[in-house]
C-alpha atoms as a PDB file:
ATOM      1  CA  UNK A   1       0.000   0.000   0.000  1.00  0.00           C
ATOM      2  CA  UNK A   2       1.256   3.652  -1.086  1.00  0.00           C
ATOM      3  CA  UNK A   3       1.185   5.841   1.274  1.00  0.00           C
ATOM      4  CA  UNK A   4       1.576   9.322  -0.376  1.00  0.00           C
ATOM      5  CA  UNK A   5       2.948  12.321   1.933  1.00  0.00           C
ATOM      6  CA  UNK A   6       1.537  15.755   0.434  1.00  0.00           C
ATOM      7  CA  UNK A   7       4.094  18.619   0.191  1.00  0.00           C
ATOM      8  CA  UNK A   8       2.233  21.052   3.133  1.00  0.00           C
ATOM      9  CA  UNK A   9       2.591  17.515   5.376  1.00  0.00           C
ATOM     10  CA  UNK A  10       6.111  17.908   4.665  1.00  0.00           C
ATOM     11  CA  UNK A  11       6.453  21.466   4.922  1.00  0.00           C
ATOM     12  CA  UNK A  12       4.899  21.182   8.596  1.00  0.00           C
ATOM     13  CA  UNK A  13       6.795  18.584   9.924  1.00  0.00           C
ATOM     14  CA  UNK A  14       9.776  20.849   8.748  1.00  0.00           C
ATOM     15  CA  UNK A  15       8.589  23.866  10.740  1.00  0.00           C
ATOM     16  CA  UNK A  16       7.826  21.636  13.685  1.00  0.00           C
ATOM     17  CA  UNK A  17      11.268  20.386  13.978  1.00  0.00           C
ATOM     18  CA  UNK A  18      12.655  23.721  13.182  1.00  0.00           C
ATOM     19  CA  UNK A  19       9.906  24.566  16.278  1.00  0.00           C
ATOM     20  CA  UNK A  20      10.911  22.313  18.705  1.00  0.00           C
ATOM     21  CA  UNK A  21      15.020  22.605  18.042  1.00  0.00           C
ATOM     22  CA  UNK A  22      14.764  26.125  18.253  1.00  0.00           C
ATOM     23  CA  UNK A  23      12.125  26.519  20.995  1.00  0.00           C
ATOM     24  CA  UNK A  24      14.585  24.106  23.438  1.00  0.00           C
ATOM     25  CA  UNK A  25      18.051  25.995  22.246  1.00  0.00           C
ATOM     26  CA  UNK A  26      16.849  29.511  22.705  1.00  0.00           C
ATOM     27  CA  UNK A  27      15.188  28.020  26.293  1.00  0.00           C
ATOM     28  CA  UNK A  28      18.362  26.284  27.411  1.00  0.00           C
ATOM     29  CA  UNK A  29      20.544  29.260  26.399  1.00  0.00           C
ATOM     30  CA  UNK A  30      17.889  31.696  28.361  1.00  0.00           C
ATOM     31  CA  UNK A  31      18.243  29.589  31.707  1.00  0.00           C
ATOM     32  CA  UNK A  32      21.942  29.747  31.454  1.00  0.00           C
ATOM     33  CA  UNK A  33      22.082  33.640  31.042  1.00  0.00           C
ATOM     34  CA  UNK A  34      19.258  34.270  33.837  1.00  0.00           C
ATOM     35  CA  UNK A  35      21.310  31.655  36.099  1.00  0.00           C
ATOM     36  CA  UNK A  36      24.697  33.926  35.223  1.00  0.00           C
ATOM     37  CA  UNK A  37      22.363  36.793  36.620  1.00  0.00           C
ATOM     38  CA  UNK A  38      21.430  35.722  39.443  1.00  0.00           C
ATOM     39  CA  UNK A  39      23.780  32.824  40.963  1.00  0.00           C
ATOM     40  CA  UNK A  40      27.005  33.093  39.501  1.00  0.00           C
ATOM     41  CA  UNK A  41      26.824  36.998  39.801  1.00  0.00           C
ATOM     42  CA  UNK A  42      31.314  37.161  39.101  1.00  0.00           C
ATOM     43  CA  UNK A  43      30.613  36.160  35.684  1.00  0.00           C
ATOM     44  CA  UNK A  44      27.560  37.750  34.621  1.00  0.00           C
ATOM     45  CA  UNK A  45      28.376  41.031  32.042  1.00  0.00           C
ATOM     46  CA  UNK A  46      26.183  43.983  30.598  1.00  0.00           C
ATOM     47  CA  UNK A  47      26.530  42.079  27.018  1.00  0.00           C
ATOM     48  CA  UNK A  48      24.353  39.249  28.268  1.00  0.00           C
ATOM     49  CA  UNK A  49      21.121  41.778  28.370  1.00  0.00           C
ATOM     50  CA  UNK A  50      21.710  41.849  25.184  1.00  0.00           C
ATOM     51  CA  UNK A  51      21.658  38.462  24.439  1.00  0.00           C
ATOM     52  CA  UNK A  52      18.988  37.847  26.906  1.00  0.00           C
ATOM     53  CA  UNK A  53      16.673  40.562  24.830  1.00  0.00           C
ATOM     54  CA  UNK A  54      17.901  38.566  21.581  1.00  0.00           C
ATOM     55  CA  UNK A  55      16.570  35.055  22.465  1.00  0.00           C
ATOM     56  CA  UNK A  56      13.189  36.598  24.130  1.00  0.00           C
ATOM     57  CA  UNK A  57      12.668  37.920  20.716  1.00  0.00           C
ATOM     58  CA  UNK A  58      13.888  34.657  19.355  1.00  0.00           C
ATOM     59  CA  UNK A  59      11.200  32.709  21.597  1.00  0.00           C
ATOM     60  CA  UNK A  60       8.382  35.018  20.109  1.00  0.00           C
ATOM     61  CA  UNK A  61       9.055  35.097  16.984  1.00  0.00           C
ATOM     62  CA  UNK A  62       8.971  31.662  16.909  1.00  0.00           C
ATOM     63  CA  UNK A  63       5.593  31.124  18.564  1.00  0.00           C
ATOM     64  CA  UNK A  64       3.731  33.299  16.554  1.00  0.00           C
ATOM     65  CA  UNK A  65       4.973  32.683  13.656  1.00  0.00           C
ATOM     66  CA  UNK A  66       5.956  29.306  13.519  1.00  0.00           C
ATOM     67  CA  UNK A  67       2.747  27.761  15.157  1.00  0.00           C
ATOM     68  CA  UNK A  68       0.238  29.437  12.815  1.00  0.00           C
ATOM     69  CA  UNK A  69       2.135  27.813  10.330  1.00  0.00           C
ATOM     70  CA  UNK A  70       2.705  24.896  11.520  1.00  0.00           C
ATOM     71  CA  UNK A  71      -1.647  24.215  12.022  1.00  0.00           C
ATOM     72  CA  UNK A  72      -2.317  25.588   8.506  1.00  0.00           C
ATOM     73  CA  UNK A  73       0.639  23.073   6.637  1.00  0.00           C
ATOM     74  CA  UNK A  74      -1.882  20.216   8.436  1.00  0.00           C
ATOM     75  CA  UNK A  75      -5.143  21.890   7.224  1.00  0.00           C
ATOM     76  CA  UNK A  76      -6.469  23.095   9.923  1.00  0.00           C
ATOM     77  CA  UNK A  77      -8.377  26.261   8.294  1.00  0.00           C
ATOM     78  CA  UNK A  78     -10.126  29.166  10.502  1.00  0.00           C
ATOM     79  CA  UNK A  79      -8.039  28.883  13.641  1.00  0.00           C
ATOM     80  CA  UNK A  80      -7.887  32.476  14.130  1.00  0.00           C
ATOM     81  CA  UNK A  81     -10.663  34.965  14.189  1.00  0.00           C
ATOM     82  CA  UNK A  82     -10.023  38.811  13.210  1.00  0.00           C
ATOM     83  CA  UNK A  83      -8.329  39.426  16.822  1.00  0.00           C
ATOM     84  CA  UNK A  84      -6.264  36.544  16.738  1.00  0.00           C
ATOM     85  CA  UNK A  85      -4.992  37.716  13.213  1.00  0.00           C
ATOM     86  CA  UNK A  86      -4.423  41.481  14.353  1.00  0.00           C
ATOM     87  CA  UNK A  87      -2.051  40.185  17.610  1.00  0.00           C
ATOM     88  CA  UNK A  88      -0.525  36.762  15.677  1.00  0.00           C
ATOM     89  CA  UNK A  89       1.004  39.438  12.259  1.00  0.00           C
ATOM     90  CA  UNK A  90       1.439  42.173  14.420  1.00  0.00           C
ATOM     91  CA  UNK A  91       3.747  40.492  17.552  1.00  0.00           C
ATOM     92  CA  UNK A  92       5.510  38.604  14.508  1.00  0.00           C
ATOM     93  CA  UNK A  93       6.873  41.622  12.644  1.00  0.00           C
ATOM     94  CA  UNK A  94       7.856  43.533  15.313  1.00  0.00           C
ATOM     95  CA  UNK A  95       9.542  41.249  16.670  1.00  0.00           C
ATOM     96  CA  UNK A  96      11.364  40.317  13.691  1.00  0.00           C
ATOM     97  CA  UNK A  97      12.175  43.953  13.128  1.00  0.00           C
ATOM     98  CA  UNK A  98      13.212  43.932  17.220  1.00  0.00           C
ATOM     99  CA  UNK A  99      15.633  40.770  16.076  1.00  0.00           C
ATOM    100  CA  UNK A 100      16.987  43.015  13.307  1.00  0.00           C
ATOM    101  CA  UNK A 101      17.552  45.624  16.216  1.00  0.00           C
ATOM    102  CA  UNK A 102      18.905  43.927  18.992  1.00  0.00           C
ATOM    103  CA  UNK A 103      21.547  42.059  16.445  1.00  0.00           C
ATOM    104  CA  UNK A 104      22.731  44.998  14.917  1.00  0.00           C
ATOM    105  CA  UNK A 105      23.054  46.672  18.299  1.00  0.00           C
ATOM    106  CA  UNK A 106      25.307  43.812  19.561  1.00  0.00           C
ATOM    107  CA  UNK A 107      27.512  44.061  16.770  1.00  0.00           C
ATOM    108  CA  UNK A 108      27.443  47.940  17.488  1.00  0.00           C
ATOM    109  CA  UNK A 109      28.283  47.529  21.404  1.00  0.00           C
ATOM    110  CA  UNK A 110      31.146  44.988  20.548  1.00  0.00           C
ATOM    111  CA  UNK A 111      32.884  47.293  18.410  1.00  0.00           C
ATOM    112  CA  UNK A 112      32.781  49.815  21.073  1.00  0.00           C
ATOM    113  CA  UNK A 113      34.058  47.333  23.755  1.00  0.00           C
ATOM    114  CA  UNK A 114      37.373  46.224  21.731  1.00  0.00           C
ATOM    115  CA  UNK A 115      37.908  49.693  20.752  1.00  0.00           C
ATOM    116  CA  UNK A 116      41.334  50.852  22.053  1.00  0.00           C
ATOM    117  CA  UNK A 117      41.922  53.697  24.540  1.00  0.00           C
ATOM    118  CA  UNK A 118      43.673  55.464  22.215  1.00  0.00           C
ATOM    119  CA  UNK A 119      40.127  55.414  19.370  1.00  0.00           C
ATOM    120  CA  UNK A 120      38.090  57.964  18.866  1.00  0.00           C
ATOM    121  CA  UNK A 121      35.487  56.078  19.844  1.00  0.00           C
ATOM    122  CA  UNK A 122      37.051  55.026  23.361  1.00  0.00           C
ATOM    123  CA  UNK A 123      34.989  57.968  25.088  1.00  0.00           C
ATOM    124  CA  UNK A 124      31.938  55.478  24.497  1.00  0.00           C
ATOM    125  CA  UNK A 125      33.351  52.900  26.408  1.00  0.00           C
ATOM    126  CA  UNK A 126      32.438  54.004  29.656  1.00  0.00           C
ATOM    127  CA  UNK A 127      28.927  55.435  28.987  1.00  0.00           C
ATOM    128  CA  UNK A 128      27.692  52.036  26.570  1.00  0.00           C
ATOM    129  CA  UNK A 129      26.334  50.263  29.288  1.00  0.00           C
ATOM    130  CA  UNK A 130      24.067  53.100  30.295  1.00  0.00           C
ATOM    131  CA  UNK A 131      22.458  52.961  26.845  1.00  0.00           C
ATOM    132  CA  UNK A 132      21.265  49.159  26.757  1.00  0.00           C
ATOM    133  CA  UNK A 133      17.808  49.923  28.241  1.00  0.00           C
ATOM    134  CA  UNK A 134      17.005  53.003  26.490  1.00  0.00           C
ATOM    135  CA  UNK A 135      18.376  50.956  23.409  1.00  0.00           C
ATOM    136  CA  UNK A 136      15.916  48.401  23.856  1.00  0.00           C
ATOM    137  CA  UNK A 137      12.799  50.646  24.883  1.00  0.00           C
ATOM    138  CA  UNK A 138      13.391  52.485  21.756  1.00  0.00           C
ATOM    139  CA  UNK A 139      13.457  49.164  19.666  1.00  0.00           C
ATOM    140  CA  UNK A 140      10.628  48.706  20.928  1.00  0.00           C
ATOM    141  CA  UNK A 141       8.551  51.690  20.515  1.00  0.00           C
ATOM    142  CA  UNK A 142       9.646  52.442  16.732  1.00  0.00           C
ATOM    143  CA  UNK A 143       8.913  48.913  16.143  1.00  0.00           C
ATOM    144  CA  UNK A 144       5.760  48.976  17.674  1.00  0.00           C
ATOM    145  CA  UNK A 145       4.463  52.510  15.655  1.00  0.00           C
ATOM    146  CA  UNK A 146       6.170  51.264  12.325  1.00  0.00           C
ATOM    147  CA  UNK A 147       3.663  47.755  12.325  1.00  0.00           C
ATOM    148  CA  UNK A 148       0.615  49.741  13.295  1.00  0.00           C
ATOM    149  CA  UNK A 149      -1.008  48.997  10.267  1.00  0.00           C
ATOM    150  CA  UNK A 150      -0.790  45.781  10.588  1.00  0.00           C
ATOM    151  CA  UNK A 151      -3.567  45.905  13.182  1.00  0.00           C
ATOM    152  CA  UNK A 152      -5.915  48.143  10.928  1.00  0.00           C
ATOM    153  CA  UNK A 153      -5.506  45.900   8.190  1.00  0.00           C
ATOM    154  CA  UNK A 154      -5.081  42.403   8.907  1.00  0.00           C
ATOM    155  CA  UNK A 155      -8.694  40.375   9.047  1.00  0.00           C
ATOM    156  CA  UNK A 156      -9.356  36.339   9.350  1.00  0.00           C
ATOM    157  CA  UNK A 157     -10.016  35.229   5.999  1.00  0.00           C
ATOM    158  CA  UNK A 158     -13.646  33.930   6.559  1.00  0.00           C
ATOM    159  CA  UNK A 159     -14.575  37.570   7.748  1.00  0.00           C
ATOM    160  CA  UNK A 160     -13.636  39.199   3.855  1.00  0.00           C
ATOM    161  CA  UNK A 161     -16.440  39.502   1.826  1.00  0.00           C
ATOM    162  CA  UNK A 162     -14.283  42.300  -1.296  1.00  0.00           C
ATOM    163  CA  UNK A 163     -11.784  39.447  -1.916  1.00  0.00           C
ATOM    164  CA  UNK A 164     -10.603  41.804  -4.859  1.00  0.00           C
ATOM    165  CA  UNK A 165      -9.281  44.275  -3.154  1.00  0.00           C
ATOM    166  CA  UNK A 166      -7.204  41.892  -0.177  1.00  0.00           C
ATOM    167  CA  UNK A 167      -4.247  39.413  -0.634  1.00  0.00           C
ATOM    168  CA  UNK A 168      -3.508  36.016   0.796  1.00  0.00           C
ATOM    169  CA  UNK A 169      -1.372  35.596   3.969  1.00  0.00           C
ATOM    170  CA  UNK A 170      -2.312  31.874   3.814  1.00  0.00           C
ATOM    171  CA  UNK A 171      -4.204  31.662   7.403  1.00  0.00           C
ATOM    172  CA  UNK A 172      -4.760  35.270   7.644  1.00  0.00           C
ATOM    173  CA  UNK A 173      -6.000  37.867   4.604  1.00  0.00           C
ATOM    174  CA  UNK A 174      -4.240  41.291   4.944  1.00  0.00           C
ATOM    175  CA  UNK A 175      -6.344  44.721   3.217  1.00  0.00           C
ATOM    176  CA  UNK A 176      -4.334  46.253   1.069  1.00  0.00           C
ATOM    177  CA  UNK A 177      -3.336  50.238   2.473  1.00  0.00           C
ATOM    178  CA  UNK A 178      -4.076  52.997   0.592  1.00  0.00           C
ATOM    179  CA  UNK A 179      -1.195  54.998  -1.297  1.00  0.00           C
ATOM    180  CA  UNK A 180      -0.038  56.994   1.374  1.00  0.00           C
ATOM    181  CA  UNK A 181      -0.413  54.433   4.335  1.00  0.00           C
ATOM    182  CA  UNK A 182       2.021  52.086   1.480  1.00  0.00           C
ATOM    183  CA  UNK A 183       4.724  55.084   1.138  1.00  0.00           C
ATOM    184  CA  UNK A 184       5.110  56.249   5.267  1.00  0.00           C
ATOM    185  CA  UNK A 185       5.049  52.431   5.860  1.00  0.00           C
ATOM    186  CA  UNK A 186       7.831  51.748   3.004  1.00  0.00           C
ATOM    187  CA  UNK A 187       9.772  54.039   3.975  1.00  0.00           C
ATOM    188  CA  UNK A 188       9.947  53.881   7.855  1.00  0.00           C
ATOM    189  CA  UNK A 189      11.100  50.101   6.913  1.00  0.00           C
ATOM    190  CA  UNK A 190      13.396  51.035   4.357  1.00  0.00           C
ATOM    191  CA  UNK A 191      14.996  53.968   6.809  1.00  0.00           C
ATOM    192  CA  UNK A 192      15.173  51.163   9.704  1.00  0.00           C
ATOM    193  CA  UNK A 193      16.084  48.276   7.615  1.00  0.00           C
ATOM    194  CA  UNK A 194      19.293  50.344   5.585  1.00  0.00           C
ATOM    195  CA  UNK A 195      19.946  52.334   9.323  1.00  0.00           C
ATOM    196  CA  UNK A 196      20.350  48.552  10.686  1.00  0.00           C
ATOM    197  CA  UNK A 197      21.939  47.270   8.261  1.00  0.00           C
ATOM    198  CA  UNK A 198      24.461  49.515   7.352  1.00  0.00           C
ATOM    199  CA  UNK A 199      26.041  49.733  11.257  1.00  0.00           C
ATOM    200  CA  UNK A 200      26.070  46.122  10.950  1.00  0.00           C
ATOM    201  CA  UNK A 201      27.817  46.508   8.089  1.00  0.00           C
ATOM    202  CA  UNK A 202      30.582  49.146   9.388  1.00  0.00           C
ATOM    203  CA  UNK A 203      30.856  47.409  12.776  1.00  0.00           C
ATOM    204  CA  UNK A 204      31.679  44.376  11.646  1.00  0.00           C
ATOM    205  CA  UNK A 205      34.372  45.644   9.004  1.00  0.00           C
ATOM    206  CA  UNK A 206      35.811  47.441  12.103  1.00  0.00           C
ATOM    207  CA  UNK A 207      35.723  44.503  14.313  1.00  0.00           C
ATOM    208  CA  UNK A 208      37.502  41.892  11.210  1.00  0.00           C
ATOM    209  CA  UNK A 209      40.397  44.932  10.615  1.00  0.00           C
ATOM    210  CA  UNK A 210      40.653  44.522  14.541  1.00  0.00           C
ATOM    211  CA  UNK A 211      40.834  40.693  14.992  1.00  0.00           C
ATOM    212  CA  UNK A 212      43.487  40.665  11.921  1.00  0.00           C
ATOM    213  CA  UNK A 213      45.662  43.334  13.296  1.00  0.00           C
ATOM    214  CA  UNK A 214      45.286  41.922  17.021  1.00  0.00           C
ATOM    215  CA  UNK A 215      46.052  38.839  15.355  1.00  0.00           C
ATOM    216  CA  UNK A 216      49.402  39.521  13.719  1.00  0.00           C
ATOM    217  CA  UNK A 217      50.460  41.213  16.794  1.00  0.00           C
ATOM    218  CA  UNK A 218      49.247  38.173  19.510  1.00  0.00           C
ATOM    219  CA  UNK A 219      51.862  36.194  17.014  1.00  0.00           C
ATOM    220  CA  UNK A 220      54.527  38.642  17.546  1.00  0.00           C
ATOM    221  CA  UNK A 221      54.299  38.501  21.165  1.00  0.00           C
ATOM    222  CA  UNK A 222      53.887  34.971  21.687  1.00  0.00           C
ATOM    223  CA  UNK A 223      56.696  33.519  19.547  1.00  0.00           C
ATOM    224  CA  UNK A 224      57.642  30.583  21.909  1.00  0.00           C
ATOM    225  CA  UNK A 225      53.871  29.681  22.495  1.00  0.00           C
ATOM    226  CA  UNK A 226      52.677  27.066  20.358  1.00  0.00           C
ATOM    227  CA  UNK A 227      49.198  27.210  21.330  1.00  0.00           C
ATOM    228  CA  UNK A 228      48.187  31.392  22.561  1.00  0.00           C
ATOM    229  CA  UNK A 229      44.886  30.928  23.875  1.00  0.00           C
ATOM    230  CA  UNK A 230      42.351  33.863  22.402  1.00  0.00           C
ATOM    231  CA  UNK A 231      40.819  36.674  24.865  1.00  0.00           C
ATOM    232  CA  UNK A 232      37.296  36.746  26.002  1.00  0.00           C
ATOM    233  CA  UNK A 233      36.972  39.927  23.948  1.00  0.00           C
ATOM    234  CA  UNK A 234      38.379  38.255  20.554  1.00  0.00           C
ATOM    235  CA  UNK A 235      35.830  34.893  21.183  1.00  0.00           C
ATOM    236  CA  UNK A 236      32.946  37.392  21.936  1.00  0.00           C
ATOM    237  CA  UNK A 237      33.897  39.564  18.625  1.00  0.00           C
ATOM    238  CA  UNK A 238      33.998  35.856  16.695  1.00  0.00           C
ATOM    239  CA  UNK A 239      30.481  34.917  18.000  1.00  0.00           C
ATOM    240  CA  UNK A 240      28.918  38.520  17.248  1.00  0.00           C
ATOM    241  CA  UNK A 241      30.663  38.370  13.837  1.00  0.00           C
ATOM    242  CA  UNK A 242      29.011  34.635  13.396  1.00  0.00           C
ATOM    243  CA  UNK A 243      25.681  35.809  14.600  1.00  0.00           C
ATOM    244  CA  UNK A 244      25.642  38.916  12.058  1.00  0.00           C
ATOM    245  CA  UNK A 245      26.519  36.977   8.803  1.00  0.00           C
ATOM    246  CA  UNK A 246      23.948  34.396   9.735  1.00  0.00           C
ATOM    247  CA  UNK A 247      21.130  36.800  10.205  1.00  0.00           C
ATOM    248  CA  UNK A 248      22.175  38.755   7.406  1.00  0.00           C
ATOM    249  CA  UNK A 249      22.068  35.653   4.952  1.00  0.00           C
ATOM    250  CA  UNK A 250      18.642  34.691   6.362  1.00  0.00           C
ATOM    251  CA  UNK A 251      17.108  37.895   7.073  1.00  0.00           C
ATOM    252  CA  UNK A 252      17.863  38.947   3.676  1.00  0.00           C
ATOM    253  CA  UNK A 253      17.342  35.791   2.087  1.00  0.00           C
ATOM    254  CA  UNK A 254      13.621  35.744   3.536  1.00  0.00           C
ATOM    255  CA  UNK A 255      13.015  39.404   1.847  1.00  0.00           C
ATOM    256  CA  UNK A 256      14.154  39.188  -1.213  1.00  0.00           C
ATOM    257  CA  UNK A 257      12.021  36.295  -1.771  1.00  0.00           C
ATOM    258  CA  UNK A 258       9.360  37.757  -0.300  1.00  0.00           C
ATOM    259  CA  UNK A 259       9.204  40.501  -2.222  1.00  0.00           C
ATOM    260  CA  UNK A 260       9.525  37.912  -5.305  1.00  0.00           C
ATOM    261  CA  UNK A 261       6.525  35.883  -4.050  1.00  0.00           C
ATOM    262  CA  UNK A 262       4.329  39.103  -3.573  1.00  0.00           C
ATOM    263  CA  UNK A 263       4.714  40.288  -7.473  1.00  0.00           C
ATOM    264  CA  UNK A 264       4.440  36.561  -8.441  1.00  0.00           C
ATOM    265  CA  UNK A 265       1.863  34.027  -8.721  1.00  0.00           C
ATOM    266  CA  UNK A 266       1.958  30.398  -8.314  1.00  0.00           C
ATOM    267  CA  UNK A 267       5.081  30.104  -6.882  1.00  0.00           C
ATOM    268  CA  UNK A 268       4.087  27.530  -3.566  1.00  0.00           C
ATOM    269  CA  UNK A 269       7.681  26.646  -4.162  1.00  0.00           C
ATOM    270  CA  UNK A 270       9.187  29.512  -2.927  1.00  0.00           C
ATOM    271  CA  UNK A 271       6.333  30.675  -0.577  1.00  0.00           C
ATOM    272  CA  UNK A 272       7.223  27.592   1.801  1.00  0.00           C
ATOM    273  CA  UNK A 273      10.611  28.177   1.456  1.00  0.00           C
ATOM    274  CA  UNK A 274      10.638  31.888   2.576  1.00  0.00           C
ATOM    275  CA  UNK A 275       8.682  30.578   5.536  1.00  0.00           C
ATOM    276  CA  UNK A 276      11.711  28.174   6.285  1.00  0.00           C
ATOM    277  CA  UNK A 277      14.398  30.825   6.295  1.00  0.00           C
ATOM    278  CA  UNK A 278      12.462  33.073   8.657  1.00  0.00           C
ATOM    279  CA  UNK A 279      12.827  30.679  11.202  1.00  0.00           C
ATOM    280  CA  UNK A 280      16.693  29.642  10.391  1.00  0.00           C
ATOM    281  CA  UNK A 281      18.335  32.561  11.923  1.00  0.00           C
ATOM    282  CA  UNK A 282      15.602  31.983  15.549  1.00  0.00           C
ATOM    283  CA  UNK A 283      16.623  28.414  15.510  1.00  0.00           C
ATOM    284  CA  UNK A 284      20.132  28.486  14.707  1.00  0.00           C
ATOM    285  CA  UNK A 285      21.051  31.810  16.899  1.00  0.00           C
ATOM    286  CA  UNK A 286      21.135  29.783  20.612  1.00  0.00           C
ATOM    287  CA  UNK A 287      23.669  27.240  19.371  1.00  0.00           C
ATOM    288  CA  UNK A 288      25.969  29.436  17.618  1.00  0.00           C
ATOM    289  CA  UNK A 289      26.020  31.443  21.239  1.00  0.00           C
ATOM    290  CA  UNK A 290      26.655  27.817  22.798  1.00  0.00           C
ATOM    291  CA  UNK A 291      29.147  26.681  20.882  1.00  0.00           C
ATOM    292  CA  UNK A 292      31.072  30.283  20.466  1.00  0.00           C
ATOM    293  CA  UNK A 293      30.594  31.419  23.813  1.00  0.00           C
ATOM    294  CA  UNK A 294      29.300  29.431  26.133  1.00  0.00           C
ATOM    295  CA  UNK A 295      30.928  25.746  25.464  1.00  0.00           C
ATOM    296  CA  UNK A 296      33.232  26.619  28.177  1.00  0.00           C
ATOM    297  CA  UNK A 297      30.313  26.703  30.513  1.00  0.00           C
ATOM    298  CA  UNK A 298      28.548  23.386  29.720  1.00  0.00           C
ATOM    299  CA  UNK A 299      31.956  21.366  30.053  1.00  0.00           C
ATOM    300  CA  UNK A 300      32.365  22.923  33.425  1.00  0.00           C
ATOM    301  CA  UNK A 301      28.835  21.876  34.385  1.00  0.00           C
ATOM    302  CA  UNK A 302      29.619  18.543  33.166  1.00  0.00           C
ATOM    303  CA  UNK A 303      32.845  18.109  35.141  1.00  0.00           C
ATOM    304  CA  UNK A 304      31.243  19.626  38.545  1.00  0.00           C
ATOM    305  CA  UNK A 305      28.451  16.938  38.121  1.00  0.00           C
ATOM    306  CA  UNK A 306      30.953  14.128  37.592  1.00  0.00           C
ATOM    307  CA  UNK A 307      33.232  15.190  40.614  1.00  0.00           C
ATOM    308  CA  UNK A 308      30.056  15.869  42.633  1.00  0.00           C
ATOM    309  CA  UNK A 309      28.843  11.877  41.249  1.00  0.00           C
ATOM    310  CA  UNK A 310      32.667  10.733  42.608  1.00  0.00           C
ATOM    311  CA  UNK A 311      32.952  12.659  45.748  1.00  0.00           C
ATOM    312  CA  UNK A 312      28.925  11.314  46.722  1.00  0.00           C
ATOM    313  CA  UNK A 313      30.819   7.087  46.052  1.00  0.00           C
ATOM    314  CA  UNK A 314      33.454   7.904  48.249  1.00  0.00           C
ATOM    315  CA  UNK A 315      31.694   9.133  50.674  1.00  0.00           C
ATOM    316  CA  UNK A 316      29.594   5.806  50.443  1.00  0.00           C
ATOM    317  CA  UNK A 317      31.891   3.900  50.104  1.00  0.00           C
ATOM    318  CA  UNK A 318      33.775   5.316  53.797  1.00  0.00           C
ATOM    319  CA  UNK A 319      30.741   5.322  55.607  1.00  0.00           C
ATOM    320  CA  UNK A 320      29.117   2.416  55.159  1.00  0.00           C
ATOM    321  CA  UNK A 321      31.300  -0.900  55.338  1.00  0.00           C
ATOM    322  CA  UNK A 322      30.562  -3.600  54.152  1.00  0.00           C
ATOM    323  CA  UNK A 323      28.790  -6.329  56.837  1.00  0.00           C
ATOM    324  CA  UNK A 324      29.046  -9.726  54.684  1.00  0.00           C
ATOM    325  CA  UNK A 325      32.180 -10.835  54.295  1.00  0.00           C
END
């Protein structure tokens, strides 16, 4: 007997692992940070509010956007009325555009950090930690304003009666804005998006031309060491620099097809794979911090448990002889 596996089956049980992977990295790498806040308090620094903002946004982007999708690729049709629409689009784009934020602020506030005393630049130093909150209030805020429409024109699809003048957003049907809602909404994106993306951009050609000179002088200086082990500012620079070129690869990936797809019909193809990529960078973002930045951690966790496992046998083994002989 055939058993024949449609394409949206497939496409689900793709999100769903992409769900669940993501879901428990971007959990297990939120523990650790709020457990460097508030136990081991000698290790804990201002950069990990920044990643601690990151993976919140992380963990709602991919709840309301992966689960939606997720229920429609197994047909289940009408799961959200016009309210549940409004809050599902509107908490997914900004907090995309907050992930688009937050990462180009951490590649901002790294540059800063390795900057030498003797940088222009070096009078931020001091003052950078002051600006994480306001940082983050403000990504939230323009955020918040730029998606606005989104609420005003977002309906459940079964609620549309002038299906002429809406278009698809598979479980959801969005109205389309008139000409000038279009141009103020197009172009706060397009300010935020090319503001964003360009101090990515500079920070991170700043913080390569750092790592390469640093580089050639660390070799200078440790001629007789085989083996120089890296600072925690040059494996911190190498995770931010990992995180950036991920998210801009998927981030941009995601929009460019996007914007394809929306001039385009019957292209299914490339509609479920822009969904894929725009949970890549959510899902993949925990374990690059893991294994760039916090590997260190987990294999000190590891050998505290064992020693803890061998000290408890010895113990046993002292205090409780054996009485058959």
């Amino acid at each position: 007997m055939n058993v024949i596996v449609s394409s949206d089956t497939i496409l689900g049980v793709f999100i769903l692992s992409q769900i669940g992977i993501g879901f428990i990295g971007n959990t297990l790498l939120l523990v650790l940070l709020i457990n460097t806040f508030l136990v081991q308090l000698h290790t804990k620094k201002p950069i990990d509010l920044i990643f601690i903002h990151l993976i919140l946004v992380n963990i709602m982007t991919i709840l309301f956007s992966g689960i939606p999708e997720v229920m429609n690729a197994f047909g289940v049709r009408n799961f959200l009325d016009d309210i549940g629409c409004k809050v599902v689009m509107y908490l997914y784009r900004v907090t995309r555009g907050l992930s688009l934020c937050t990462t180009s602020f951490l590649s901002i506030f790294q540059a800063i950090i390795i900057t030498p005393s003797n940088s222009r630049w070096s009078w931020l130093k001091p003052k950078i930690c002051t600006y994480i909150f306001p940082a983050f209030c403000s990504f939230w805020i323009i955020n918040m304003l730029i998606y606005i429409h989104v609420i005003m024109s977002t309906w459940a699809p079964y609620n549309s009666t002038e299906l002429d003048k809406f278009y698809s957003l598979t479980y959801c049907i969005g109205k389309n804005p008139d000409y000038i809602q279009s141009v103020v909404f197009r172009g706060s994106m397009v300010l935020r998006d090319f503001l964003c993306v360009f101090l990515m951009i500079s920070t991170n050609v700043y913080m390569v031309k750092f790592l390469f000179i640093h580089r050639k002088t660390v070799k200078h200086l440790h001629r007789t060491c085989l083996s120089p082990r890296p600072s925690p500012e040059t494996k911190a620079t190498h995770t931010i620099l990992a995180l950036v070129s991920c998210f801009v690869f998927f981030y941009w990936g995601d929009s460019f097809l996007t914007i394809y797809v929306s001039y385009t019909r019957n292209v299914k193809g490339l509609e479920n794979i822009t969904i894929i990529l725009s949970h890549c960078y959510p899902a993949i973002c925990p374990f690059l911090l893991i294994k760039n930045h916090y590997k260190r951690f987990f294999l000190n966790c590891a050998f505290a448990k064992m020693r803890k496992s061998s000290q408890h046998k010895i113990s046993v083994n002292t205090w409780c002889p054996h009485t058959l002989l």
